[in-house]
N, C-alpha and C. Protein backbone atom coordinates (compact mmCIF):
# COMPACT_ATOMS: atom_id res chain seq x y z
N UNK A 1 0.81 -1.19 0.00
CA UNK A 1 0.00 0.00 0.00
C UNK A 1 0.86 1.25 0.00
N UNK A 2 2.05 1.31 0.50
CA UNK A 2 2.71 2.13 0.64
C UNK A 2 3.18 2.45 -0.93
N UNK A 3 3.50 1.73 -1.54
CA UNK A 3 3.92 2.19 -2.97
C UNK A 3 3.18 3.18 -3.78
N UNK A 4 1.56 2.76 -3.52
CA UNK A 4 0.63 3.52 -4.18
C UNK A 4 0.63 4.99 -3.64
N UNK A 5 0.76 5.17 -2.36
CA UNK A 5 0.55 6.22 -1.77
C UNK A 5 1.84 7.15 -2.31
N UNK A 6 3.12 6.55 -2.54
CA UNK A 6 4.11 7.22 -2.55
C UNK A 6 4.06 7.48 -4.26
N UNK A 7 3.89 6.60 -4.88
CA UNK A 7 3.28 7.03 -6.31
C UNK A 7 2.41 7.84 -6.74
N UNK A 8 1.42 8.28 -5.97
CA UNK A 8 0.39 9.10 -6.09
C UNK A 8 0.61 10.58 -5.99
N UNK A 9 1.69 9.76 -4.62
CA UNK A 9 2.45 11.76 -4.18
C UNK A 9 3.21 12.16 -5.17
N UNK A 10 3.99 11.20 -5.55
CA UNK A 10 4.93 11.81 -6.92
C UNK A 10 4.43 12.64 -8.01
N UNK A 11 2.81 11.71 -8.25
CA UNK A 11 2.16 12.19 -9.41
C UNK A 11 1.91 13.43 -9.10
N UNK A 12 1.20 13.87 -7.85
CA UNK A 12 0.68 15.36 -7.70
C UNK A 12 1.51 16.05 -7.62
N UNK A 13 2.55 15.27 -7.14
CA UNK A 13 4.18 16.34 -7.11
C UNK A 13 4.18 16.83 -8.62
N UNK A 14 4.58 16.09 -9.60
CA UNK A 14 4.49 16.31 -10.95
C UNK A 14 3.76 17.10 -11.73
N UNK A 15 2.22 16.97 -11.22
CA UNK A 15 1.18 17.81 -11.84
C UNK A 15 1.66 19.54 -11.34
N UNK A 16 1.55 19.19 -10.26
CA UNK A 16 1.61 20.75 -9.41
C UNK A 16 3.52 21.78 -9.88
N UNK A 17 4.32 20.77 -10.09
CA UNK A 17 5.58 21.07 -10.98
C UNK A 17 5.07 21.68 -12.06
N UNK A 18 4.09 20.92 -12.88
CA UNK A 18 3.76 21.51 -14.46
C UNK A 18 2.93 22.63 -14.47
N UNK A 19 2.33 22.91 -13.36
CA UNK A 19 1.42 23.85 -13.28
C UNK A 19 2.27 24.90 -12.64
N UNK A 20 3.38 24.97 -11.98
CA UNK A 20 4.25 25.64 -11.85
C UNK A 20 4.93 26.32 -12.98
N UNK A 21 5.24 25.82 -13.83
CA UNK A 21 6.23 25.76 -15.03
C UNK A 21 5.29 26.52 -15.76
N UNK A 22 3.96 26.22 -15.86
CA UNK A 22 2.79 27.10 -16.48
C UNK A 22 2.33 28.38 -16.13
N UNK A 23 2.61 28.90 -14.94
CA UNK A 23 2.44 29.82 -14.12
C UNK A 23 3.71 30.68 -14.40
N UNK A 24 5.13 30.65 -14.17
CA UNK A 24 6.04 31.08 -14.35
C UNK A 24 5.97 31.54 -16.27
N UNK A 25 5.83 30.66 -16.86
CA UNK A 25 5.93 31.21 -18.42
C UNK A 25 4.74 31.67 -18.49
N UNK A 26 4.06 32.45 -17.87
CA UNK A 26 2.66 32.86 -18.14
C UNK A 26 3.18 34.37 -17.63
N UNK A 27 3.64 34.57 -16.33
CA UNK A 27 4.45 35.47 -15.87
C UNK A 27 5.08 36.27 -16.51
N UNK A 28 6.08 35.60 -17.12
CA UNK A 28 7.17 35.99 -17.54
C UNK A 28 7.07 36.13 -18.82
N UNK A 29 6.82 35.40 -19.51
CA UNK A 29 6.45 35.33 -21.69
C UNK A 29 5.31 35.65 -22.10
N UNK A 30 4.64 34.97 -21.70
CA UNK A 30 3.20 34.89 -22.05
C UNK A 30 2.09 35.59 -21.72
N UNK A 31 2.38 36.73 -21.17
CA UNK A 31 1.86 38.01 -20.47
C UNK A 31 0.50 38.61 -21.13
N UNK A 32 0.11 39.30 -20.99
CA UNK A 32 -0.56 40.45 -21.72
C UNK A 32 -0.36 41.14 -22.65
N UNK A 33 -0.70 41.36 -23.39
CA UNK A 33 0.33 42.00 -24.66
C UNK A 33 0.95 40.93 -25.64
N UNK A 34 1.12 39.83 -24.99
CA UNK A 34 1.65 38.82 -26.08
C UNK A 34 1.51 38.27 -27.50
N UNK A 35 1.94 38.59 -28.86
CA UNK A 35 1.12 38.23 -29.93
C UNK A 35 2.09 37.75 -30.45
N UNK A 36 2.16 36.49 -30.82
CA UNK A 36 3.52 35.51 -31.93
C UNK A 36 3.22 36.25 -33.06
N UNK A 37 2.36 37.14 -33.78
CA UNK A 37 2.90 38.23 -34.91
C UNK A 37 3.45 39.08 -34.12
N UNK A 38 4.10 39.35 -33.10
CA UNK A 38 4.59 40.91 -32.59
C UNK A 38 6.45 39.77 -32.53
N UNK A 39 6.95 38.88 -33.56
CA UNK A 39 7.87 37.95 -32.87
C UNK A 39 9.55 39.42 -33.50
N UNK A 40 10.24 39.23 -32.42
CA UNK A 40 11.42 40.35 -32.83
C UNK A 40 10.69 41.85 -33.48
N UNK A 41 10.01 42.34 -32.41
CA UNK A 41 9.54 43.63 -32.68
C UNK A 41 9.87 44.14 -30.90
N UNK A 42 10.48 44.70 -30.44
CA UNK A 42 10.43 45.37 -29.07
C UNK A 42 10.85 44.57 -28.39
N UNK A 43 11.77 43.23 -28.52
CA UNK A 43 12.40 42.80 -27.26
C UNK A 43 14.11 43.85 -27.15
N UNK A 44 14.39 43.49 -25.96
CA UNK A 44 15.34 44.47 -24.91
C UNK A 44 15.75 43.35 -24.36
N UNK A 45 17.02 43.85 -24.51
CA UNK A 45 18.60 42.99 -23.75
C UNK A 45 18.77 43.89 -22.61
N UNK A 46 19.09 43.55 -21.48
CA UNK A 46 20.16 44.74 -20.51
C UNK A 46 21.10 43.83 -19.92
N UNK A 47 22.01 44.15 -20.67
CA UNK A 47 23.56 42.90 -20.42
C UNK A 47 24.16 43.85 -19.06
N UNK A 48 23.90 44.93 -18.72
CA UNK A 48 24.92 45.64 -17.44
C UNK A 48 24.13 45.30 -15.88
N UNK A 49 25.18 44.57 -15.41
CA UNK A 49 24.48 43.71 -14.22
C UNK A 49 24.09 44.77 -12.92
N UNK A 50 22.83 44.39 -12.66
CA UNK A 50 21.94 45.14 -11.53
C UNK A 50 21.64 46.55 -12.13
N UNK A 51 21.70 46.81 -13.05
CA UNK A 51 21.36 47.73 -13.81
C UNK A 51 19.81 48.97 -13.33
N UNK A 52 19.28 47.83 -13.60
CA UNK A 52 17.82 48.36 -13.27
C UNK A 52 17.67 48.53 -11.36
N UNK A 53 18.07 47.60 -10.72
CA UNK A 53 18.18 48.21 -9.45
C UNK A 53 18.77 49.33 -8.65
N UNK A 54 19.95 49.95 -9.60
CA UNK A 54 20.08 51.18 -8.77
C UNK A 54 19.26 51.94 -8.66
N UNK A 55 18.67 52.73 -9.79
CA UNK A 55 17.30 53.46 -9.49
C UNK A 55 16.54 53.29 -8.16
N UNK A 56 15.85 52.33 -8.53
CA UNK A 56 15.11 51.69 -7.12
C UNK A 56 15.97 51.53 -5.72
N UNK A 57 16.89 51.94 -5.81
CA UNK A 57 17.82 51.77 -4.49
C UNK A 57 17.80 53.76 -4.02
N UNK A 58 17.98 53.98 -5.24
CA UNK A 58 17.96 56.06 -4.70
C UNK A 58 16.89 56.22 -4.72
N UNK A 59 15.98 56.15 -5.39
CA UNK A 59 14.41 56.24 -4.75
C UNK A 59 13.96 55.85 -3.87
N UNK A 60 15.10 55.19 -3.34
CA UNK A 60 14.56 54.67 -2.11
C UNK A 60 13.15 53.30 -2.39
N UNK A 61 12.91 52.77 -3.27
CA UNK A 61 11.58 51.71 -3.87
C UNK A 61 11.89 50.56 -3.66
N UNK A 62 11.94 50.67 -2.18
CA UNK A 62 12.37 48.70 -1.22
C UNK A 62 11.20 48.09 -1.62
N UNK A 63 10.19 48.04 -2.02
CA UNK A 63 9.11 47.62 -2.32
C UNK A 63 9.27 46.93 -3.32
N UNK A 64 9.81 47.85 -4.70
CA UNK A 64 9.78 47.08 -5.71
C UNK A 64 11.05 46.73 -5.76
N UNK A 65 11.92 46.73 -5.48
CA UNK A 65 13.52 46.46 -5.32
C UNK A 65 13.16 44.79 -4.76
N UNK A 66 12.88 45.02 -3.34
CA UNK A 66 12.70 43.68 -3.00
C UNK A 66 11.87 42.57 -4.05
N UNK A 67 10.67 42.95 -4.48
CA UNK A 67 9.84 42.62 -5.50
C UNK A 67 10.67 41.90 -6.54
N UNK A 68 11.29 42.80 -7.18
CA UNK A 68 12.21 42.22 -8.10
C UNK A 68 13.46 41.23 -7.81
N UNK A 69 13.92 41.77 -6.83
CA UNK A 69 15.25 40.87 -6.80
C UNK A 69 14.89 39.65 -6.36
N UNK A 70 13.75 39.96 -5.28
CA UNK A 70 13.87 38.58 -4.47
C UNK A 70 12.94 37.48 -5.20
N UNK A 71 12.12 38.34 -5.85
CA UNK A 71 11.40 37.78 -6.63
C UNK A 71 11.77 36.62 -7.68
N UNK A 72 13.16 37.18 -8.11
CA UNK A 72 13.73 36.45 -9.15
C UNK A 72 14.19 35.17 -8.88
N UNK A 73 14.56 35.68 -7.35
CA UNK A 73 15.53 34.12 -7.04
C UNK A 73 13.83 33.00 -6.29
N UNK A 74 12.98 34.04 -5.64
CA UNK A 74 11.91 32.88 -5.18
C UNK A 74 11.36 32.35 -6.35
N UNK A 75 10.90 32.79 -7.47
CA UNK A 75 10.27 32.06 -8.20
C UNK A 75 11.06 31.01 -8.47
N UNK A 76 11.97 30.72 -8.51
CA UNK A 76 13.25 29.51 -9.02
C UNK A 76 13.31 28.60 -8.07
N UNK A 77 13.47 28.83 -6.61
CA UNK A 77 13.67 27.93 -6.01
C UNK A 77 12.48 26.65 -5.63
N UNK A 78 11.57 26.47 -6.58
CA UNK A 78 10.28 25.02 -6.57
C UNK A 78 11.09 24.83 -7.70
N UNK A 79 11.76 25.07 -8.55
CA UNK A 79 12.20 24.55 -9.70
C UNK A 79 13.77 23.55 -8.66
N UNK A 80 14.25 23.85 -8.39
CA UNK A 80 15.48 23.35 -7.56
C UNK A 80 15.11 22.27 -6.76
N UNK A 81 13.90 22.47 -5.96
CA UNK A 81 13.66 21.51 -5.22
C UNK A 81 12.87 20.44 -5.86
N UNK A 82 12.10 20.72 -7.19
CA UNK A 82 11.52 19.75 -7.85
C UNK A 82 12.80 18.82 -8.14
N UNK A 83 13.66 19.12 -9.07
CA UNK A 83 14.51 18.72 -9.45
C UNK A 83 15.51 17.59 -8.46
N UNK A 84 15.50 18.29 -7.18
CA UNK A 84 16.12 18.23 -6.27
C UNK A 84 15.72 16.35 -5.92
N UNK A 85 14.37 16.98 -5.64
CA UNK A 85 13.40 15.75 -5.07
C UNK A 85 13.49 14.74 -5.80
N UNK A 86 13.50 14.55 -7.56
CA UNK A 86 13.30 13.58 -7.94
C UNK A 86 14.41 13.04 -8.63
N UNK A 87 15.99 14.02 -8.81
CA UNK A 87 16.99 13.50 -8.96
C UNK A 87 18.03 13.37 -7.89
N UNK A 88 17.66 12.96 -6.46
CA UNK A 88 18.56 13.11 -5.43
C UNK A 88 19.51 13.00 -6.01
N UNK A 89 20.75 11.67 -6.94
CA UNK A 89 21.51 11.82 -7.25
C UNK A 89 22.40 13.42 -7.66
N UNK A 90 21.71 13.83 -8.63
CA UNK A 90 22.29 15.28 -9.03
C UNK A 90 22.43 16.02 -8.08
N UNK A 91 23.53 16.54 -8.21
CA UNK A 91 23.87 18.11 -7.72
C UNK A 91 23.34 19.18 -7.69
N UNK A 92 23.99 19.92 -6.91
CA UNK A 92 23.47 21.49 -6.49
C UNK A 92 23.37 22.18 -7.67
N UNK A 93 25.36 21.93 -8.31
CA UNK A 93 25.23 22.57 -9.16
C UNK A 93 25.07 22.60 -10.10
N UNK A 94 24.52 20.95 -10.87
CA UNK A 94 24.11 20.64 -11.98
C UNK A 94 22.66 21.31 -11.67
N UNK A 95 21.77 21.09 -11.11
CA UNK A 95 20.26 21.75 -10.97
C UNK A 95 20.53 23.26 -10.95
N UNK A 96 21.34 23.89 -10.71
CA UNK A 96 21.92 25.18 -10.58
C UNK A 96 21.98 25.43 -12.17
N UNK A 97 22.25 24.45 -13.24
CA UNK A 97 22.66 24.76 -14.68
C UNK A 97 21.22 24.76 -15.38
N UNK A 98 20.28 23.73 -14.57
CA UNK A 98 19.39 23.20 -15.17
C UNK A 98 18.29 24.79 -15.22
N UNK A 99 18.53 25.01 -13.53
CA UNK A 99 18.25 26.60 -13.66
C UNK A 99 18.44 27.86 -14.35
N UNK A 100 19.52 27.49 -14.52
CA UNK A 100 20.10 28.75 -15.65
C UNK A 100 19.36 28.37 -17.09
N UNK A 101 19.59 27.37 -17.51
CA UNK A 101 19.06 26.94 -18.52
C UNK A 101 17.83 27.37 -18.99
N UNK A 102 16.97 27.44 -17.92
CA UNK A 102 15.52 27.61 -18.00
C UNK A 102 14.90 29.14 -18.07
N UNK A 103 15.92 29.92 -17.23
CA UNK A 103 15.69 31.22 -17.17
C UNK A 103 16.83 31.49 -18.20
N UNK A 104 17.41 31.10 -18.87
CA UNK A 104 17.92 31.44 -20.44
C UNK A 104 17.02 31.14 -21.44
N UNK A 105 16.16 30.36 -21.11
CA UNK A 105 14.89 30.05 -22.45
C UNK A 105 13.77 31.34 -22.07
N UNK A 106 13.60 31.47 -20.41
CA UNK A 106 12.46 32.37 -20.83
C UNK A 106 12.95 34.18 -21.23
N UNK A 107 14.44 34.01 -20.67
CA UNK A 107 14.94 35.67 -21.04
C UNK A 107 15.06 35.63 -22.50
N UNK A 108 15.60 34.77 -23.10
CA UNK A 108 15.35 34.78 -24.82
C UNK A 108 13.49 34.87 -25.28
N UNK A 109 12.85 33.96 -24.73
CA UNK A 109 11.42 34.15 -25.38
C UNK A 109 10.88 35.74 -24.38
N UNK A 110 11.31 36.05 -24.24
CA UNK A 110 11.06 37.64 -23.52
C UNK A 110 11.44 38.95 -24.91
N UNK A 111 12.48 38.27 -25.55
CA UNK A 111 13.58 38.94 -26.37
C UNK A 111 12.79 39.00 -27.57
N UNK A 112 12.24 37.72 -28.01
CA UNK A 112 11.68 37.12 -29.32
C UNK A 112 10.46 37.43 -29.41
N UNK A 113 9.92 37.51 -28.04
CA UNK A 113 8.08 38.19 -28.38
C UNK A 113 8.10 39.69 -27.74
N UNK A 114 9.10 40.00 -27.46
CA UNK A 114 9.28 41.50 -26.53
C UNK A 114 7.95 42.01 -25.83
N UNK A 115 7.97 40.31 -25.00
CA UNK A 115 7.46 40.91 -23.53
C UNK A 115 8.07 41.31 -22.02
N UNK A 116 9.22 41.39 -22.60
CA UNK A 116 10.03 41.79 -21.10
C UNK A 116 11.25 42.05 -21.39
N UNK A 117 11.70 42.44 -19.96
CA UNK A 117 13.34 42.85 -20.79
C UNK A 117 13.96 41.77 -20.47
N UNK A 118 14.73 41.42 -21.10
CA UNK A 118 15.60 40.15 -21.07
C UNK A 118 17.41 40.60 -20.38
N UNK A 119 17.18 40.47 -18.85
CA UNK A 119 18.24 41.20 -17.45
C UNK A 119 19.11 39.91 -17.83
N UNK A 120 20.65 40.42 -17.66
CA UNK A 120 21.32 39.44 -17.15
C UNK A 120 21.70 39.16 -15.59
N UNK A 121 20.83 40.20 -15.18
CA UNK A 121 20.85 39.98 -13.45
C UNK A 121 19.33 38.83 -13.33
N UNK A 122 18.46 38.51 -14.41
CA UNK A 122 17.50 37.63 -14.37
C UNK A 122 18.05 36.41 -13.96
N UNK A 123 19.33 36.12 -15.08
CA UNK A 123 19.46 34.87 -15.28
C UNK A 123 20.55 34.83 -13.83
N UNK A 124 21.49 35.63 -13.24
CA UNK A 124 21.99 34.99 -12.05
C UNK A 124 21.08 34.71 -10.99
N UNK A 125 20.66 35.50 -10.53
CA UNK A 125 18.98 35.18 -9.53
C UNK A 125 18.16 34.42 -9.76
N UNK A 126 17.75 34.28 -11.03
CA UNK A 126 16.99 33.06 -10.92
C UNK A 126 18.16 31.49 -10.52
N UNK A 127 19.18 31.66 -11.51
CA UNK A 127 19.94 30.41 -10.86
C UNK A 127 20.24 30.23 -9.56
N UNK A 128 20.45 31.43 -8.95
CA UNK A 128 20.59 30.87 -7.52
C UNK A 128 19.34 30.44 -6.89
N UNK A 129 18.30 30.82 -7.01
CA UNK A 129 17.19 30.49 -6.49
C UNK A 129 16.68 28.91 -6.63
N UNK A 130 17.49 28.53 -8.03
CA UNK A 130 17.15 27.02 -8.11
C UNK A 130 18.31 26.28 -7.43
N UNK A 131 19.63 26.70 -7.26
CA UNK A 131 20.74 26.23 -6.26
C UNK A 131 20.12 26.13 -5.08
N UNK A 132 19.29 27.31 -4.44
CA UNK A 132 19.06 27.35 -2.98
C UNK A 132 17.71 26.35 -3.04
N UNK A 133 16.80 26.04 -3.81
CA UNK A 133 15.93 25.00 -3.69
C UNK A 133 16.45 23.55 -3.50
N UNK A 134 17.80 23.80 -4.28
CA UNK A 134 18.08 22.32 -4.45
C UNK A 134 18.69 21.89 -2.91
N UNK A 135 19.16 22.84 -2.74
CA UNK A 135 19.99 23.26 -1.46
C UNK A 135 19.36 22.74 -0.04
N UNK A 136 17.98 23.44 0.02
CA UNK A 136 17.09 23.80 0.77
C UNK A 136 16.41 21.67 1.12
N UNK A 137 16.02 21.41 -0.17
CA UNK A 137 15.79 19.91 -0.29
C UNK A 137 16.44 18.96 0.09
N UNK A 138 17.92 19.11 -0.27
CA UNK A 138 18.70 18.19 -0.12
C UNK A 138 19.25 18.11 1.15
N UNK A 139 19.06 19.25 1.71
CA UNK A 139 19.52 19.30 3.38
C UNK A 139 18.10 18.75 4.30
N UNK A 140 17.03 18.64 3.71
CA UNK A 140 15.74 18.62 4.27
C UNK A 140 16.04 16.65 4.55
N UNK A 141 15.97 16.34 3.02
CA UNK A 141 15.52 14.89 2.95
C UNK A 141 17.11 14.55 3.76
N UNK A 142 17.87 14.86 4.09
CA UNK A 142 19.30 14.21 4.79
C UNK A 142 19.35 14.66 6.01
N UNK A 143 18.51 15.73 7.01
CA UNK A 143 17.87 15.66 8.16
C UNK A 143 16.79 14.69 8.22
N UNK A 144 16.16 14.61 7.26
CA UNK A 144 14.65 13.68 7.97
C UNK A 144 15.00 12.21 7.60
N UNK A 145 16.08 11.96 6.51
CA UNK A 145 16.47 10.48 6.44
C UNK A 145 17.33 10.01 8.29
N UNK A 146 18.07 10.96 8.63
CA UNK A 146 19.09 10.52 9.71
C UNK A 146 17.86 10.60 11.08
N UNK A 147 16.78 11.33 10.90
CA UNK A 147 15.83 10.84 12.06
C UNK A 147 15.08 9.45 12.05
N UNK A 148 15.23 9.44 11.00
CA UNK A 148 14.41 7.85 10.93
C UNK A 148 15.17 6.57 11.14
């Protein structure tokens, strides 16, 4: 009985992952404004790192400062721990690549339908955010394995 139960959890684990993954590119690409005829019309690169946060730092806009930064790295870290969870084998910092990876697909489809600006402070924050999920997991399941 136990198999089923633990199979079942996986599955909802899985579903609720994809619906994650759906939520985030909905966020981020797939926004408002979005039209695959609008494809390479108004996407924006900003290759100079933290760029956009100084502003918000002399304005004093902890609000959206926090918003953004922290934002970048929380949305990432269910991606780390998904990963985390179902490839214990892998690494921090292979799931750390897998992260980058992912927030390199959506800062390019940001670029290609120019719904966002495509930060290279996106793509370090979001990777750490999937490091610290993986992080966060892997220290979890290796406390609660050594209690049992």
């Amino acid at each position: 009985m136990r198999g089923k139960h633990s199979s079942r959890g996986n599955q909802i684990f899985t579903i609720l992952f994809a619906v994650y993954i759906g939520a985030v590119l909905r966020i981020t690409v797939f926004r408002s404004g979005f039209q695959i005829t609008r494809m390479f019309q108004g996407g924006q690169w900003n290759l100079t790192l933290f760029q956009a946060y100084v502003p918000l730092i002399r304005q004093q806009n902890w609000h959206r400062f926090i918003y953004l930064f922290a934002g970048n790295i929380v949305w990432f870290v269910p991606f780390g721990v998904y990963l985390q969870y179902k490839k214990r084998a892998d690494s921090i910092l292979r799931i750390s690549a897998y992260g980058f990876l992912f927030s390199l697909m959506i800062e390019t489809l940001q670029y290609v339908f120019g719904t966002g600006y495509s930060e290279l402070d996106d793509l370090i924050l979001n990777t750490l955010g999937a490091g610290l999920g993986a992080g966060f997991i892997k220290h979890a399941m290796r406390h609660l394995s050594s209690n049992t």
